[in-house]
C-alpha atoms as a PDB file:
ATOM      1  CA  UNK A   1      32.473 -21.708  -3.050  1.00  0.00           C
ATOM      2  CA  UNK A   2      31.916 -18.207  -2.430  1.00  0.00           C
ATOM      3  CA  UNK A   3      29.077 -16.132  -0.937  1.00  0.00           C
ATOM      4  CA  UNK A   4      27.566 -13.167  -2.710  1.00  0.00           C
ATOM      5  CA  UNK A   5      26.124 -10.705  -0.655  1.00  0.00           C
ATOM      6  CA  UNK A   6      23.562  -9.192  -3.267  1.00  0.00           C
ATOM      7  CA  UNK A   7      22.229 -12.759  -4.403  1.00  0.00           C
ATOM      8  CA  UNK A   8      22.367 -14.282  -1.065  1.00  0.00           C
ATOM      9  CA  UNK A   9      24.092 -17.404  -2.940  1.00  0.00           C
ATOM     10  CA  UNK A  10      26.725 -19.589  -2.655  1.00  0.00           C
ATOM     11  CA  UNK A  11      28.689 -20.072  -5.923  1.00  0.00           C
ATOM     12  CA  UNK A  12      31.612 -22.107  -7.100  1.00  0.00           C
ATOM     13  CA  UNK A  13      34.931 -20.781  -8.079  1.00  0.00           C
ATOM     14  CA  UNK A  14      38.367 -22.991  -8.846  1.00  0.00           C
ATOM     15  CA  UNK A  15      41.274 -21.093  -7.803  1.00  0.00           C
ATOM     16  CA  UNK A  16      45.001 -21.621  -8.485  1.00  0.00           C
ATOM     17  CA  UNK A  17      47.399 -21.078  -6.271  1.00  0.00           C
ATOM     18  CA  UNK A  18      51.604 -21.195  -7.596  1.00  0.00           C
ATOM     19  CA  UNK A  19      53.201 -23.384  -5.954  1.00  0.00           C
ATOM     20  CA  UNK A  20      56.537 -21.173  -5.161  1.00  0.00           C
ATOM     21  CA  UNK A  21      54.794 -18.411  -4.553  1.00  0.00           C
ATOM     22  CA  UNK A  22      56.984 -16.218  -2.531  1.00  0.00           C
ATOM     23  CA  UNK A  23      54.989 -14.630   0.149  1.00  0.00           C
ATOM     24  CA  UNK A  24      57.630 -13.603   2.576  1.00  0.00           C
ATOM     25  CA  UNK A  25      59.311 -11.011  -0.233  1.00  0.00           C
ATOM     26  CA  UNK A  26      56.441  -9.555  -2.313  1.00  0.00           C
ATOM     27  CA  UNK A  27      53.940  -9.969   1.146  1.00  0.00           C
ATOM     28  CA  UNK A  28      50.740  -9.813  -0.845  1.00  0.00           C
ATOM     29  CA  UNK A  29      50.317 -11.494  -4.402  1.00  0.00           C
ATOM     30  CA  UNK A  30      48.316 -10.083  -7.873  1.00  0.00           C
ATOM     31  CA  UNK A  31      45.086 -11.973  -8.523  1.00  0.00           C
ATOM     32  CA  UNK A  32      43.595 -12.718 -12.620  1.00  0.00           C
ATOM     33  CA  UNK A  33      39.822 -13.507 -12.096  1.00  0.00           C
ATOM     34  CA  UNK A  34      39.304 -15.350 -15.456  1.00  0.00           C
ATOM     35  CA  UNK A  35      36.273 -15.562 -17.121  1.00  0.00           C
ATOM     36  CA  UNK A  36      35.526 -18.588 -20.017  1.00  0.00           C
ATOM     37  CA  UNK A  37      33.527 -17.929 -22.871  1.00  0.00           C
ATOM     38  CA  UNK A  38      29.858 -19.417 -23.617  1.00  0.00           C
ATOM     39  CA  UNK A  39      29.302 -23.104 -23.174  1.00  0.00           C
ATOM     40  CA  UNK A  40      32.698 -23.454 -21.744  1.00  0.00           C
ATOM     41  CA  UNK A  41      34.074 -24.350 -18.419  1.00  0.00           C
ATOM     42  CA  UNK A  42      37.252 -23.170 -16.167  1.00  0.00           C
ATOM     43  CA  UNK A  43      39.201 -25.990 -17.246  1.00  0.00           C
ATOM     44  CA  UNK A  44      38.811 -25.941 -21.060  1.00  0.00           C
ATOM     45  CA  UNK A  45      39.667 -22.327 -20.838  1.00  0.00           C
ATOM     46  CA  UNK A  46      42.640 -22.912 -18.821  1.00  0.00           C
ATOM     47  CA  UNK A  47      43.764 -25.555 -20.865  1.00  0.00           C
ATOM     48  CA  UNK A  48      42.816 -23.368 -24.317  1.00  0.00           C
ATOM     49  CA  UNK A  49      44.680 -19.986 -22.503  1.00  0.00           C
ATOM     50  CA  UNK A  50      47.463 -21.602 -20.050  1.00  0.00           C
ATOM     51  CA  UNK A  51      46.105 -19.035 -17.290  1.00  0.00           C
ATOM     52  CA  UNK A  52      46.997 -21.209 -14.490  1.00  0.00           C
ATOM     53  CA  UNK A  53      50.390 -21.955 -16.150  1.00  0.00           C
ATOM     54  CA  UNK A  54      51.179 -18.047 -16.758  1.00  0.00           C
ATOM     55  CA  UNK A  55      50.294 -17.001 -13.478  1.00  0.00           C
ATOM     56  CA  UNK A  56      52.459 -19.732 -12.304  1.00  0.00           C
ATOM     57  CA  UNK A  57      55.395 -17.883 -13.913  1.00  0.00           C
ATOM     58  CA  UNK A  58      54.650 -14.225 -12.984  1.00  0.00           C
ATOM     59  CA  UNK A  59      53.655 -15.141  -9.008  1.00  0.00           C
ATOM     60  CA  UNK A  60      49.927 -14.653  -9.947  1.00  0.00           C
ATOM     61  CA  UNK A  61      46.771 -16.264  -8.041  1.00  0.00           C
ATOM     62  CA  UNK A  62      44.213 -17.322 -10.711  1.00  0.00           C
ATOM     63  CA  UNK A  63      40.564 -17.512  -9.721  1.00  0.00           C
ATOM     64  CA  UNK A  64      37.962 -19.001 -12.503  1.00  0.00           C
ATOM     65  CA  UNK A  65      34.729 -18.196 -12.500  1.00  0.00           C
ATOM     66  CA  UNK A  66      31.563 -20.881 -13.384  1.00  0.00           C
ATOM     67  CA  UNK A  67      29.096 -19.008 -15.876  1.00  0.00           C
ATOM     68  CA  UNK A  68      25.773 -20.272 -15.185  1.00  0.00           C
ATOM     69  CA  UNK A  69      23.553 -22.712 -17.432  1.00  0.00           C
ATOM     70  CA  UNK A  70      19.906 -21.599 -18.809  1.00  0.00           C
ATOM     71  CA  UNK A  71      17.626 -21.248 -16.062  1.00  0.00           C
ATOM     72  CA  UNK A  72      15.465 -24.512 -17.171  1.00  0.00           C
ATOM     73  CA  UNK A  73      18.757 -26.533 -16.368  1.00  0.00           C
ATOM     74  CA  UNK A  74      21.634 -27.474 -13.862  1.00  0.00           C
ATOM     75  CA  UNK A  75      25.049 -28.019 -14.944  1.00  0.00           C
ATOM     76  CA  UNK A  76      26.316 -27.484 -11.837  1.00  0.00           C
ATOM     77  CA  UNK A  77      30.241 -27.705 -13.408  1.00  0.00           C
ATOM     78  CA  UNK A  78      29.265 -26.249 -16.852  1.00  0.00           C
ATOM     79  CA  UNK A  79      30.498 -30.195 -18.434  1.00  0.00           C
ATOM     80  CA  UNK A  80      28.127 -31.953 -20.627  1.00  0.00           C
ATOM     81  CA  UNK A  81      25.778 -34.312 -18.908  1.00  0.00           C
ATOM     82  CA  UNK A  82      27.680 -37.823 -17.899  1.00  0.00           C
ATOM     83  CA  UNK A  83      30.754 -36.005 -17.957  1.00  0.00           C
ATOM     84  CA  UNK A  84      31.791 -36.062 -14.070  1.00  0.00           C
ATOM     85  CA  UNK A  85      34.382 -33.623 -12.526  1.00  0.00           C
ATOM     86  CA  UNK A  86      37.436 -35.916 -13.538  1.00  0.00           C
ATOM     87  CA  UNK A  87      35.898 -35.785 -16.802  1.00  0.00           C
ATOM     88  CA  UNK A  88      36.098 -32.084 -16.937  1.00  0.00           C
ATOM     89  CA  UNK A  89      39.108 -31.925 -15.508  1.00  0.00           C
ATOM     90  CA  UNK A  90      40.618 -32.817 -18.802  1.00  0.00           C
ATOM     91  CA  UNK A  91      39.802 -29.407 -20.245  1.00  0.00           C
ATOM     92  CA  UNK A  92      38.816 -30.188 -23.898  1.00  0.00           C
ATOM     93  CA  UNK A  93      34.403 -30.709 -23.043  1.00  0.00           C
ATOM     94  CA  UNK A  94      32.330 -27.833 -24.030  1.00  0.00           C
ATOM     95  CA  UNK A  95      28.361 -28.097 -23.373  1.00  0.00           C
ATOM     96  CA  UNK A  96      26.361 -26.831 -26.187  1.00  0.00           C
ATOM     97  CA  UNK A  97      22.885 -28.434 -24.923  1.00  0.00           C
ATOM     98  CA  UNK A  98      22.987 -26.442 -21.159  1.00  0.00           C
ATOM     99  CA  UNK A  99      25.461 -24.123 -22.432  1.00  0.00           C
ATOM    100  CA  UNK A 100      27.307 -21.995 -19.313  1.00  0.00           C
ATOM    101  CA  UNK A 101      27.226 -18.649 -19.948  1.00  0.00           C
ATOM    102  CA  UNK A 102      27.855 -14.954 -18.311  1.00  0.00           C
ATOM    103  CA  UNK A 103      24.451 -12.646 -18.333  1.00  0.00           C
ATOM    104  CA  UNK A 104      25.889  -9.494 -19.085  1.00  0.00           C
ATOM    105  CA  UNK A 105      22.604  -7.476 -18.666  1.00  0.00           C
ATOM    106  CA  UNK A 106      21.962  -8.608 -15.535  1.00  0.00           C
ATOM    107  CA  UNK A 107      24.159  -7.322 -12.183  1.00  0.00           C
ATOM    108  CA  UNK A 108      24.494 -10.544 -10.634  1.00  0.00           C
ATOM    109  CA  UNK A 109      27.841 -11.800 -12.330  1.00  0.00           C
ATOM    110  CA  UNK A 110      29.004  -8.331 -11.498  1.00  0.00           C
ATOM    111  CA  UNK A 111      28.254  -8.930  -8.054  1.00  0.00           C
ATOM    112  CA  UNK A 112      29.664 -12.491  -8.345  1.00  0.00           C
ATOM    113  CA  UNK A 113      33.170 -11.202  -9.427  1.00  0.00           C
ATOM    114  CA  UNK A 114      33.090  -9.099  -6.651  1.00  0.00           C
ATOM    115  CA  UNK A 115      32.704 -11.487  -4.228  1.00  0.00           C
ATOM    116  CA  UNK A 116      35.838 -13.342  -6.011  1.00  0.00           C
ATOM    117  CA  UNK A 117      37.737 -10.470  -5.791  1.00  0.00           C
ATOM    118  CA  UNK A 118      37.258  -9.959  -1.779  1.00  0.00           C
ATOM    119  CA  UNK A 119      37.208 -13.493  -1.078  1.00  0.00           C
ATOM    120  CA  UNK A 120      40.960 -13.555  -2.625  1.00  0.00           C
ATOM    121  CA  UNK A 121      41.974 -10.669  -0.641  1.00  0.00           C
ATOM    122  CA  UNK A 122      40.539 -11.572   2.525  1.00  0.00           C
ATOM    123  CA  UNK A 123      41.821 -15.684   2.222  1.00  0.00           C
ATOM    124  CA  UNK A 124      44.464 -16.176  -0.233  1.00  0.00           C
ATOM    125  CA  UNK A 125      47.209 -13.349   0.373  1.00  0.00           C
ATOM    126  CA  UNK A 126      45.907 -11.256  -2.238  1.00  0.00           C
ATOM    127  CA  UNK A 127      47.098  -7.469  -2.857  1.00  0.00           C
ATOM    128  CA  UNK A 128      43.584  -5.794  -3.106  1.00  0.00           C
ATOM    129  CA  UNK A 129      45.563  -2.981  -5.405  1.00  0.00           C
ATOM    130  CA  UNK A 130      46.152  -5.658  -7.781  1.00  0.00           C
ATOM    131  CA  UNK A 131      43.329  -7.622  -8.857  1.00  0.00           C
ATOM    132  CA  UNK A 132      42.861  -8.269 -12.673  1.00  0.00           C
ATOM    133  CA  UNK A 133      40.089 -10.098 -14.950  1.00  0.00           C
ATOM    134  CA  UNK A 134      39.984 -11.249 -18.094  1.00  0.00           C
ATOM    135  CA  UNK A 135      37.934 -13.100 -20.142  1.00  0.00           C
ATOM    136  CA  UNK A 136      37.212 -14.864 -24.194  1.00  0.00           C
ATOM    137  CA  UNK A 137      34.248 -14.167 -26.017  1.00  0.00           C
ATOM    138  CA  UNK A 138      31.515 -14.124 -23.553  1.00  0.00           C
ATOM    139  CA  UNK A 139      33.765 -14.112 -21.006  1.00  0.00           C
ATOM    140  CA  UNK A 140      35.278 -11.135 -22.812  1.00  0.00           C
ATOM    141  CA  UNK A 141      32.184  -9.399 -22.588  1.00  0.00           C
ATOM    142  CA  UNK A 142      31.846 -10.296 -19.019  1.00  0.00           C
ATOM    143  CA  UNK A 143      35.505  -8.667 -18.299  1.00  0.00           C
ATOM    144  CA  UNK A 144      34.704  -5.520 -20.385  1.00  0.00           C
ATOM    145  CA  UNK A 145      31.827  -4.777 -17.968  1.00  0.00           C
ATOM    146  CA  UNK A 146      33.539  -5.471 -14.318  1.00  0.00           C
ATOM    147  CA  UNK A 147      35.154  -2.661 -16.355  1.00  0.00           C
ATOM    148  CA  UNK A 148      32.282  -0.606 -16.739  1.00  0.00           C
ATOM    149  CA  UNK A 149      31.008  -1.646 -13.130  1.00  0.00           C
ATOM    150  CA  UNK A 150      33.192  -2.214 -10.357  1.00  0.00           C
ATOM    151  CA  UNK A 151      36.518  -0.166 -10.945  1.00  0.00           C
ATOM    152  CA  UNK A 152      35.991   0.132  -7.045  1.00  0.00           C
ATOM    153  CA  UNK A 153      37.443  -3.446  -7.030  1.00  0.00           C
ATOM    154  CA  UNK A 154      39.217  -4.039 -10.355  1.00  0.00           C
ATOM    155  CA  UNK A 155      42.686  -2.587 -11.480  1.00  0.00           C
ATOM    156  CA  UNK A 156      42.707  -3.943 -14.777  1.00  0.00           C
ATOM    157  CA  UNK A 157      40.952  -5.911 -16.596  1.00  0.00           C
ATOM    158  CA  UNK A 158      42.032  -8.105 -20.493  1.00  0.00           C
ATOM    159  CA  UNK A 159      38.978  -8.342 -23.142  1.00  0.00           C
ATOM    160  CA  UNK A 160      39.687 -10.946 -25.539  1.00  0.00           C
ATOM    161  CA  UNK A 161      36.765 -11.200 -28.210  1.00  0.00           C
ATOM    162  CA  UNK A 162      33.266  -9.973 -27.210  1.00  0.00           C
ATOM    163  CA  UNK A 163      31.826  -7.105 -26.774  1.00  0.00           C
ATOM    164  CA  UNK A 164      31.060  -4.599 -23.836  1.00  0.00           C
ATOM    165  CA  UNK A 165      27.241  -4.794 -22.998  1.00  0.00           C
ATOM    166  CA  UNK A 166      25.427  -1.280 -23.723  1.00  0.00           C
ATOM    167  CA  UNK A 167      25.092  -0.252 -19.947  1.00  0.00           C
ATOM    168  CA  UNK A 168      25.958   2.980 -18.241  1.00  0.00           C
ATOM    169  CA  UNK A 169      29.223   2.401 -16.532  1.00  0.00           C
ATOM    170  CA  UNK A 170      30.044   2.973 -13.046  1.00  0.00           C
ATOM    171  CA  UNK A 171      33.112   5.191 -13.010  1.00  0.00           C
ATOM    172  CA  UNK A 172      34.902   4.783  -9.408  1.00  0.00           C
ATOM    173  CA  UNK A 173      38.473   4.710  -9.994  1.00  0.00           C
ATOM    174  CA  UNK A 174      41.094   4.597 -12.995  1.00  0.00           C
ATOM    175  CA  UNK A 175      40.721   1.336 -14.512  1.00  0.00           C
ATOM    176  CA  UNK A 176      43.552  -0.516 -17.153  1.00  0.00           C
ATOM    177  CA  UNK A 177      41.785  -1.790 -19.936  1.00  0.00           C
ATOM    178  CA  UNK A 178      42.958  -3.991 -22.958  1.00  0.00           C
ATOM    179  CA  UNK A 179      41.113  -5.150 -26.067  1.00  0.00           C
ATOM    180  CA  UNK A 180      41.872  -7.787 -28.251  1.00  0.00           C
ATOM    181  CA  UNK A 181      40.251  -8.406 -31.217  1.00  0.00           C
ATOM    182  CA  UNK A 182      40.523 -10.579 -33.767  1.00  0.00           C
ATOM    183  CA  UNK A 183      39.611  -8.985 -37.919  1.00  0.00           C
ATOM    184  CA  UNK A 184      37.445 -11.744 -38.773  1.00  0.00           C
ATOM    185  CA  UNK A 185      35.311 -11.789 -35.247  1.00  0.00           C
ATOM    186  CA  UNK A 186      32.626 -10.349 -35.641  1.00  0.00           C
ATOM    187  CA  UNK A 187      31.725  -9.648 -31.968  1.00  0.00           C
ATOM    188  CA  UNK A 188      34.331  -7.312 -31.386  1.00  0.00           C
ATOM    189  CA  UNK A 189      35.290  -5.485 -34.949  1.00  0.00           C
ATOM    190  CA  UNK A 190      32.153  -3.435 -34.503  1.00  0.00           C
ATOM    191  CA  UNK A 191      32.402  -1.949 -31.044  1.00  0.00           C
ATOM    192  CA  UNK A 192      36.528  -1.986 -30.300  1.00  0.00           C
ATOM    193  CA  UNK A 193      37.121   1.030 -31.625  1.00  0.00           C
ATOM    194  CA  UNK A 194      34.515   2.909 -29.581  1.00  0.00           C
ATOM    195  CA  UNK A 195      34.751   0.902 -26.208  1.00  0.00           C
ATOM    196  CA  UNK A 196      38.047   1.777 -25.821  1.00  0.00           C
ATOM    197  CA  UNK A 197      37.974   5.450 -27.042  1.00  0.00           C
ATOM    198  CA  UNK A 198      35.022   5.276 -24.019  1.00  0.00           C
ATOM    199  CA  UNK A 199      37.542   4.207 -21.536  1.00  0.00           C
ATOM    200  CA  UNK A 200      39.780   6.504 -22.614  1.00  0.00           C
ATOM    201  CA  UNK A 201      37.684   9.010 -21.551  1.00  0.00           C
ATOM    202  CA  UNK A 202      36.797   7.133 -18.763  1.00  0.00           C
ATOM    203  CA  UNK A 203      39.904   7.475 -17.323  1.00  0.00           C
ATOM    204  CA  UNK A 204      40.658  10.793 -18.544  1.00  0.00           C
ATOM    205  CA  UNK A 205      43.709   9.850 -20.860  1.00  0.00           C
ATOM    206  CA  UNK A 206      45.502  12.948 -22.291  1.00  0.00           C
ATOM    207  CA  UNK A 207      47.896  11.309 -24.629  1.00  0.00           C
ATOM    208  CA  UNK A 208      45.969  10.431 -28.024  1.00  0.00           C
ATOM    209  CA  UNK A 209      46.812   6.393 -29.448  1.00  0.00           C
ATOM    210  CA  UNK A 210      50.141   5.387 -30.664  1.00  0.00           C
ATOM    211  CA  UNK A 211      51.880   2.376 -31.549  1.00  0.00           C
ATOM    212  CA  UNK A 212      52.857  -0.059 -29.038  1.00  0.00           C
ATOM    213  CA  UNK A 213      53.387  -3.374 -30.364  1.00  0.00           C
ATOM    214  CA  UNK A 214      53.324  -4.963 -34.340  1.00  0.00           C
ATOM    215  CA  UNK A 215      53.988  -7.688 -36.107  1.00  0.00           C
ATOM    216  CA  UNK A 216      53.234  -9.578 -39.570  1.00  0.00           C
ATOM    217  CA  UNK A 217      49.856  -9.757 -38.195  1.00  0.00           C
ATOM    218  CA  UNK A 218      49.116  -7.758 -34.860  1.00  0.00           C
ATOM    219  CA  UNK A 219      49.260  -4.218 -34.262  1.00  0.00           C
ATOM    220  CA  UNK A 220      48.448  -2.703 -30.655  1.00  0.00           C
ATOM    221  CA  UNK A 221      48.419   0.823 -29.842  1.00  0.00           C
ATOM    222  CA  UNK A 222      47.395   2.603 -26.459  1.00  0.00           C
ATOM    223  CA  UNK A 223      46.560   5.504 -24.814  1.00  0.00           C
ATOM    224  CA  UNK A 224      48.505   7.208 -21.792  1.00  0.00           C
ATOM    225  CA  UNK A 225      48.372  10.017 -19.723  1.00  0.00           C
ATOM    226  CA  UNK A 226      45.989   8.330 -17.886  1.00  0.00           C
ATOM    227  CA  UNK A 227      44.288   9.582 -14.410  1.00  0.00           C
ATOM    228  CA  UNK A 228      45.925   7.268 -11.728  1.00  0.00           C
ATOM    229  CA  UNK A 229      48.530   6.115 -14.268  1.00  0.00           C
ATOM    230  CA  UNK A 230      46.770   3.484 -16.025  1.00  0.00           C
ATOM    231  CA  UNK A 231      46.747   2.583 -19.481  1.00  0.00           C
ATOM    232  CA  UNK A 232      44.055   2.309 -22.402  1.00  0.00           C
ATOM    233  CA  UNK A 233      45.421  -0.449 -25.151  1.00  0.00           C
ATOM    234  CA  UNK A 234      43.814  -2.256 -28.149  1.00  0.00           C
ATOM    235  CA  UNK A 235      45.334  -4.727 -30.504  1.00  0.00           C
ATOM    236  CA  UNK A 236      43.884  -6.075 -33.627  1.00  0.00           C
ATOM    237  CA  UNK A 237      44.833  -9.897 -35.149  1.00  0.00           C
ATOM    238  CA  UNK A 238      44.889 -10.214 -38.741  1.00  0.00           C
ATOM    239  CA  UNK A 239      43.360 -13.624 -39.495  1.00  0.00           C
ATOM    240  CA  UNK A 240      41.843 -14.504 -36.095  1.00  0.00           C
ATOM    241  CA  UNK A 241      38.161 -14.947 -35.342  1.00  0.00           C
ATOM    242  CA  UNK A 242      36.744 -15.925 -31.814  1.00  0.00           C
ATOM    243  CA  UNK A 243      40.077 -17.147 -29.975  1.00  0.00           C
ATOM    244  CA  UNK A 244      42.838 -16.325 -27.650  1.00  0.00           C
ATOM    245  CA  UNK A 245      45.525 -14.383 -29.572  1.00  0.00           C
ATOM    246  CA  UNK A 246      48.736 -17.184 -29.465  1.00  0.00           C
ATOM    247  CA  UNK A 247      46.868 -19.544 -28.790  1.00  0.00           C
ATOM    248  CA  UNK A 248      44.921 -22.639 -30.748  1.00  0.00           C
ATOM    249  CA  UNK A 249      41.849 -24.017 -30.005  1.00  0.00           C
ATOM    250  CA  UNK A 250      42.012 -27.360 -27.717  1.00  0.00           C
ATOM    251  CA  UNK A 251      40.353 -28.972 -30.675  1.00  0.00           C
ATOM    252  CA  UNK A 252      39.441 -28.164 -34.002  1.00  0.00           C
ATOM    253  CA  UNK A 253      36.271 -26.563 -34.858  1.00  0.00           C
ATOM    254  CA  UNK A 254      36.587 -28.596 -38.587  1.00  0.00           C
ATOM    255  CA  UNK A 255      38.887 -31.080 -39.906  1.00  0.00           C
ATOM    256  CA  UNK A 256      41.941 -29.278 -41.757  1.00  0.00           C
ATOM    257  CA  UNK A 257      41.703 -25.920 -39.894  1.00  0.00           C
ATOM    258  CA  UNK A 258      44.725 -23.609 -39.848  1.00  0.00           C
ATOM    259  CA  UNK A 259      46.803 -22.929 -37.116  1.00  0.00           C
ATOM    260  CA  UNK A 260      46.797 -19.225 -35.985  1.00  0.00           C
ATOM    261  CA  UNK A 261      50.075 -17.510 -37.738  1.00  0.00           C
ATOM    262  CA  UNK A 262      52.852 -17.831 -35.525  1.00  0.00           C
ATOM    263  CA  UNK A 263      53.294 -13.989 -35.536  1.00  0.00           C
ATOM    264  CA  UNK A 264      50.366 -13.398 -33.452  1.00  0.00           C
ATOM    265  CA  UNK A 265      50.541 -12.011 -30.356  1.00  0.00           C
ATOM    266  CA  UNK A 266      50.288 -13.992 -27.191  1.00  0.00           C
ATOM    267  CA  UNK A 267      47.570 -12.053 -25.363  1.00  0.00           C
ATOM    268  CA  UNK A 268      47.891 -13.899 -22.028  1.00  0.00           C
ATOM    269  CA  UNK A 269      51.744 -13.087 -21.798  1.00  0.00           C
ATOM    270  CA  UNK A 270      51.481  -9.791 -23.130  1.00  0.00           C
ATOM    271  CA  UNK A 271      48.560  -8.416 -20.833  1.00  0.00           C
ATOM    272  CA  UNK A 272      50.591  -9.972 -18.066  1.00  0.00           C
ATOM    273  CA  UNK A 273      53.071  -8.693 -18.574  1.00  0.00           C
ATOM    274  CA  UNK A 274      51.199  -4.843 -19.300  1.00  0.00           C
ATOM    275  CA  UNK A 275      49.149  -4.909 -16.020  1.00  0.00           C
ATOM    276  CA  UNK A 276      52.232  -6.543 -13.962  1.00  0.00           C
ATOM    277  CA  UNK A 277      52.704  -1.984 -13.909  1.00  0.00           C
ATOM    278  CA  UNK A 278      49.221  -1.568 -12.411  1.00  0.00           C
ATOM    279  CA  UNK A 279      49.702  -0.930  -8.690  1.00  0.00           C
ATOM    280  CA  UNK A 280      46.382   0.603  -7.675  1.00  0.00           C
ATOM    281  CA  UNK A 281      47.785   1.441  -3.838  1.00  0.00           C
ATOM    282  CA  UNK A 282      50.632  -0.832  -1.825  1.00  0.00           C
ATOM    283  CA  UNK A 283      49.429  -3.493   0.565  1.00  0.00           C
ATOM    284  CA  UNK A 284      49.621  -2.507   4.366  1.00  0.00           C
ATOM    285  CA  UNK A 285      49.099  -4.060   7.528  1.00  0.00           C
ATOM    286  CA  UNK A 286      47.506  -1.207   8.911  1.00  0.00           C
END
C-alpha cells in the first residue's frame, strides 16, 4: 500500500520489479506507473498490454495503480464479486457491476500517482528523473492529466485512448507526452488533435509536426524543439477503437471479432522505447 498525504489514505498499488535488474551499472532504474482503463484491474491490463513483461526487457520498474469502485461499493481489488485475488490474478475478469474507475475531475488520483511516484523513488531504486505513466481508455485519461498536473513529478507520460479532462493544467516542468488514438474511438478522435497541439505549447516546442513513424495503418508524427528536450508525439490507428495499439483484447468483446492488422503499431514498445531518451536530471547521491 501506499500513503497519500492529501487524502490521509492508505491505497493499494502492485508493483513489478525485473528480476535482472542491474542496479550496480545503471545505479537508479526508470519507473512506468500504469494506469487500467474503467472496470478493469492491474492484472487484466497487464495481461491485455504485457507492461510487466516490457519493462522486464528495457530494466523498467512497473507500478499499477487500483482505480476505485463507485462510492456505494467496495471492490477492494477492482475483480468481480466471488472472484478472490488468485482469481484476479489470471488477468482476463473485468467488473462491470462495481466498475473501478479513475475520477479525472477530482485531484485525488492525481495525488495518488504522486504518492506512487515518491514511494518508488524513495523504496525501490527508482531514478526520480525518470518516472513515466501511462494508461488505456480511462486510464488514458488519467495519464493525460498527471500530464496536465504534476510535471513536478512526471517525465513522460503514454495516452492510449481517452481523453484529457477539461482542467487548467499545472505547468511545472517540460513534460514528454504521447497520444495514441485509435480512428474509430470515439473518445480520443475529437480532442487528439488539440491536446497535443496544447502540450506543445506547453512545453514551448519550436519545431512544427512531422513524420515520425508509418505504416499500412499507423502514422505518428511529433513535435521537437522542445524546452528541456522533450518531445510532443501523436499517432493515429486506422481500424482500432478502444485498445492498446499491437495488442488484442484478452477476450473478445463478440464472437468472430477481427484481430487488429498486424501493421499496427505496438504502443507499449514504441513509447518505451521513445521515453527510454527522457532523462529529466541524473541520479546523485548527494
Amino acid at each position: 500500500e501506499v500513503f497519500v498525504p492529501e487524502t490521509g489514505t492508505n491505497r493499494s498499488v502492485l508493483i513489478h520489479v525485473p528480476e535482472d535488474i542491474d542496479l550496480i551499472s545503471i545505479r537508479r532504474a526508470p519507473a512506468m506507473v500504469a494506469f487500467h482503463g474503467w472496470h478493469s484491474n492491474p492484472w487484466y491490463f497487464d495481461r491485455l498490454a504485457g507492461l510487466s513483461k516490457t519493462g522486464s526487457k528495457y530494466g523498467i520498474v512497473t507500478a499499477f495503480g487500483f482505480g476505485r469502485p463507485p462510492a456505494s461499493k467496495e471492490s477492494p481489488i477492482c475483480c468481480p464479486k466471488g472472484c478472490d485475488l488468485v482469481c484476479c490474478m489470471e488477468g482476463d475478469k473485468l467488473d462491470i457491476l462495481r466498475p473501478c474507475a479513475w475520477h479525472t475531475e477530482e485531484s485525488d488520483d492525481v495525488a495518488y500517482a504522486k504518492a506512487i511516484a515518491k514511494m518508488l523513488e524513495r523504496d525501490t531504486c527508482v531514478d526520480p528523473g525518470r518516472v513515466f505513466a501511462t494508461g488505456l481508455s480511462n486510464g488514458g485519461s488519467m495519464a493525460s492529466l498527471v500530464a496536465c498536473k504534476a510535471s513536478d513529478v512526471f517525465a513522460g507520460v503514454a495516452q492510449m485512448s481517452g481523453a484529457l479532462p477539461q482542467v487548467k493544467c499545472d505547468r511545472d516542468k517540460p513534460i514528454a507526452f504521447m497520444a495514441f488514438c485509435g480512428l474509430d474511438d470515439d473518445s480520443c478522435t475529437n480532442t487528439s488533435n488539440q491536446t497535443v497541439q496544447q502540450f506543445a505549447v506547453m512545453n514551448n516546442c519550436t519545431e512544427p509536426f512531422r513524420a515520425t513513424f508509418e505504416s499500412a495503418t499507423t502514422k505518428c508524427r511529433a513535435a521537437r524543439g522542445c524546452e528541456g528536450g522533450v518531445f510532443v508525439e501523436q499517432c493515429f490507428i486506422e481500424g482500432l477503437g478502444d485498445e492498446v495499439p499491437g495488442h488484442d483484447r484478452v477476450k473478445s468483446l463478440h464472437p468472430g471479432e477481427k484481430k487488429q492488422a498486424p501493421t499496427n503499431i505496438d504502443a507499449i514498445v514504441y513509447s518505451y522505447n521513445r521515453l527510454s531518451i527522457i532523462s529529466r536530471k541524473r541520479y546523485s547521491d548527494d
